[in-house]
C-alpha atoms as a PDB file:
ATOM      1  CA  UNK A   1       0.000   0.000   0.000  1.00  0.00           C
ATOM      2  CA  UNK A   2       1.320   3.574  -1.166  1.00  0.00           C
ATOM      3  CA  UNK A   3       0.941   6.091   1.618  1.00  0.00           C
ATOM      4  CA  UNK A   4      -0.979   9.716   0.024  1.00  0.00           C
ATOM      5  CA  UNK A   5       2.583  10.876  -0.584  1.00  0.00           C
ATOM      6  CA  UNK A   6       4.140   7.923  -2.801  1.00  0.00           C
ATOM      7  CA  UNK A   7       0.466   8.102  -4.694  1.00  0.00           C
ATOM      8  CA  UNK A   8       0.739  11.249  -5.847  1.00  0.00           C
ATOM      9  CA  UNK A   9       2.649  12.614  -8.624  1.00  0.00           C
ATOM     10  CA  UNK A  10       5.281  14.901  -7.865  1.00  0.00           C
ATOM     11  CA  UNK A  11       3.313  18.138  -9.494  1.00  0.00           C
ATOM     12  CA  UNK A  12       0.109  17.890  -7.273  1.00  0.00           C
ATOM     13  CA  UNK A  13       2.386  16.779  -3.724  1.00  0.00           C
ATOM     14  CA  UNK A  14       4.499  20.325  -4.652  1.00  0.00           C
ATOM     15  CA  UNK A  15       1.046  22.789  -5.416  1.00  0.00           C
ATOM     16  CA  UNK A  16      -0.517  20.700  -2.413  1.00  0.00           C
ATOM     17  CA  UNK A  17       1.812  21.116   0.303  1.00  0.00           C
ATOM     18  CA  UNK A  18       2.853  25.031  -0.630  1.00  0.00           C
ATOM     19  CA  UNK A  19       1.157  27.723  -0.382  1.00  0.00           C
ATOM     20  CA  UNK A  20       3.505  29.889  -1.051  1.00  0.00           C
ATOM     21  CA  UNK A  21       3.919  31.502  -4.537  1.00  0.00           C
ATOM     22  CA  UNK A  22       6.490  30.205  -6.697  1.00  0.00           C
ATOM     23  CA  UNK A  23       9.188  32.023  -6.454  1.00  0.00           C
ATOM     24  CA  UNK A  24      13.198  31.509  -6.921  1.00  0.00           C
ATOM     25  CA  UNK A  25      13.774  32.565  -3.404  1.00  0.00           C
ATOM     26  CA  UNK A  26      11.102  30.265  -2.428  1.00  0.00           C
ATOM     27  CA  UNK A  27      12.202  27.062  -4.575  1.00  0.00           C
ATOM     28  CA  UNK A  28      16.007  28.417  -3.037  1.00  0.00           C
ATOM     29  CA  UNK A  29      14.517  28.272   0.202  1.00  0.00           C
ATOM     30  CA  UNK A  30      13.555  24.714  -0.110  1.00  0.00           C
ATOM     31  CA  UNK A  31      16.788  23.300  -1.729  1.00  0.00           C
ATOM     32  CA  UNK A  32      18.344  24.144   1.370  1.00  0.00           C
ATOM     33  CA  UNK A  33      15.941  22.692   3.476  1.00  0.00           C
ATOM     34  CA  UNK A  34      16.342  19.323   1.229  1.00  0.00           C
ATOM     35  CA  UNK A  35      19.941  19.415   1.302  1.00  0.00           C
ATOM     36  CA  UNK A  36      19.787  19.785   5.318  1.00  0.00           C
ATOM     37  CA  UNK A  37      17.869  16.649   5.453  1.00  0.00           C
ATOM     38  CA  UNK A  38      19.916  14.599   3.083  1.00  0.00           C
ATOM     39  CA  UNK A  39      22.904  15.539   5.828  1.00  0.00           C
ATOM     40  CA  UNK A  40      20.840  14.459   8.323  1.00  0.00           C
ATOM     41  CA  UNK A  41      19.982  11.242   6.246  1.00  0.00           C
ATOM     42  CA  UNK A  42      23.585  10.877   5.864  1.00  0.00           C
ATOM     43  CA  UNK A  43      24.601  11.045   9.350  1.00  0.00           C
ATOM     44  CA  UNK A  44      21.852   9.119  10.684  1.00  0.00           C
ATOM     45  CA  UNK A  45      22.983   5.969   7.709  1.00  0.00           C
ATOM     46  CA  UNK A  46      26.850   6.977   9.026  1.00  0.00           C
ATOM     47  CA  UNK A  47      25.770   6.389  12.855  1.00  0.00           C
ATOM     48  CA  UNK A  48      23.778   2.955  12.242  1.00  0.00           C
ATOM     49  CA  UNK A  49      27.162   1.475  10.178  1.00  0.00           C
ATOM     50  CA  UNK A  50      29.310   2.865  12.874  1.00  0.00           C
ATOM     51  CA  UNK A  51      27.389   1.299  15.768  1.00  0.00           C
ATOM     52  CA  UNK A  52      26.819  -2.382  13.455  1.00  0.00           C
ATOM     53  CA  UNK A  53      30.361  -2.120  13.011  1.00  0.00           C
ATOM     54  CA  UNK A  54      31.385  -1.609  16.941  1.00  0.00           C
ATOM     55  CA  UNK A  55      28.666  -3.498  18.193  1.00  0.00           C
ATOM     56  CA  UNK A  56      29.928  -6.030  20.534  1.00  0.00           C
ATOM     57  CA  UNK A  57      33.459  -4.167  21.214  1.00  0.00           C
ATOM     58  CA  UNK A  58      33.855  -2.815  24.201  1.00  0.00           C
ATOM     59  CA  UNK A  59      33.170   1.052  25.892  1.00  0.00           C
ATOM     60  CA  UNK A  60      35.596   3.074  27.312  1.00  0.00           C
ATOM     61  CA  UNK A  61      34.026   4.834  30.185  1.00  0.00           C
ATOM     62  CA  UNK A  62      33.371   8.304  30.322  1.00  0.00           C
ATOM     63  CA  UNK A  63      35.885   9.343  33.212  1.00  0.00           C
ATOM     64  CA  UNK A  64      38.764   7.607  31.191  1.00  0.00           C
ATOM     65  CA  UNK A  65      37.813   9.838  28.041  1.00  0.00           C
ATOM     66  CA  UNK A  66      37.637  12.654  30.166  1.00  0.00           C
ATOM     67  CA  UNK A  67      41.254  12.109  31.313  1.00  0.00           C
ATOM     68  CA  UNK A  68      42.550  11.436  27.688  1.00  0.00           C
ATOM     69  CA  UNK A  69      41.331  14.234  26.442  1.00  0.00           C
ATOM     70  CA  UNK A  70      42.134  16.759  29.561  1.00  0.00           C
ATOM     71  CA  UNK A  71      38.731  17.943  30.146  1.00  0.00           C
ATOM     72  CA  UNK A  72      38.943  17.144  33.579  1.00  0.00           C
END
């Protein structure tokens, strides 16, 4: 089953969702809020490979970090 998204085509999901005019500034506007949450995509894909690929290793408690890294 397609959710109401998927189902539509792109043209009546864009005039449906904005009702803001059309503008360059607007469509700008938008790019960078796409971009933002392909980073977020990214990191969120980057964090689930990271933990898969540490799972089972052991942590290194917070107080030894601490000392390592002189924030104590």
């Amino acid at each position: 089953m397609l959710s109401k998204t998927e189902s539509k085509r792109m043209n009546d999901t864009a005039a449906a969702d904005h009702a803001e005019p059309l503008t360059l500034e607007n469509v700008y506007r938008e790019l960078q809020a796409l971009r933002e949450r392909v980073e977020d995509l990214e990191d969120l894909r980057d964090l689930g490979e990271a933990i898969a690929e540490n799972a089972g290793k052991p942590l290194i408690p917070w107080e030894e970090v601490k000392k390592d890294l002189d924030l104590d």
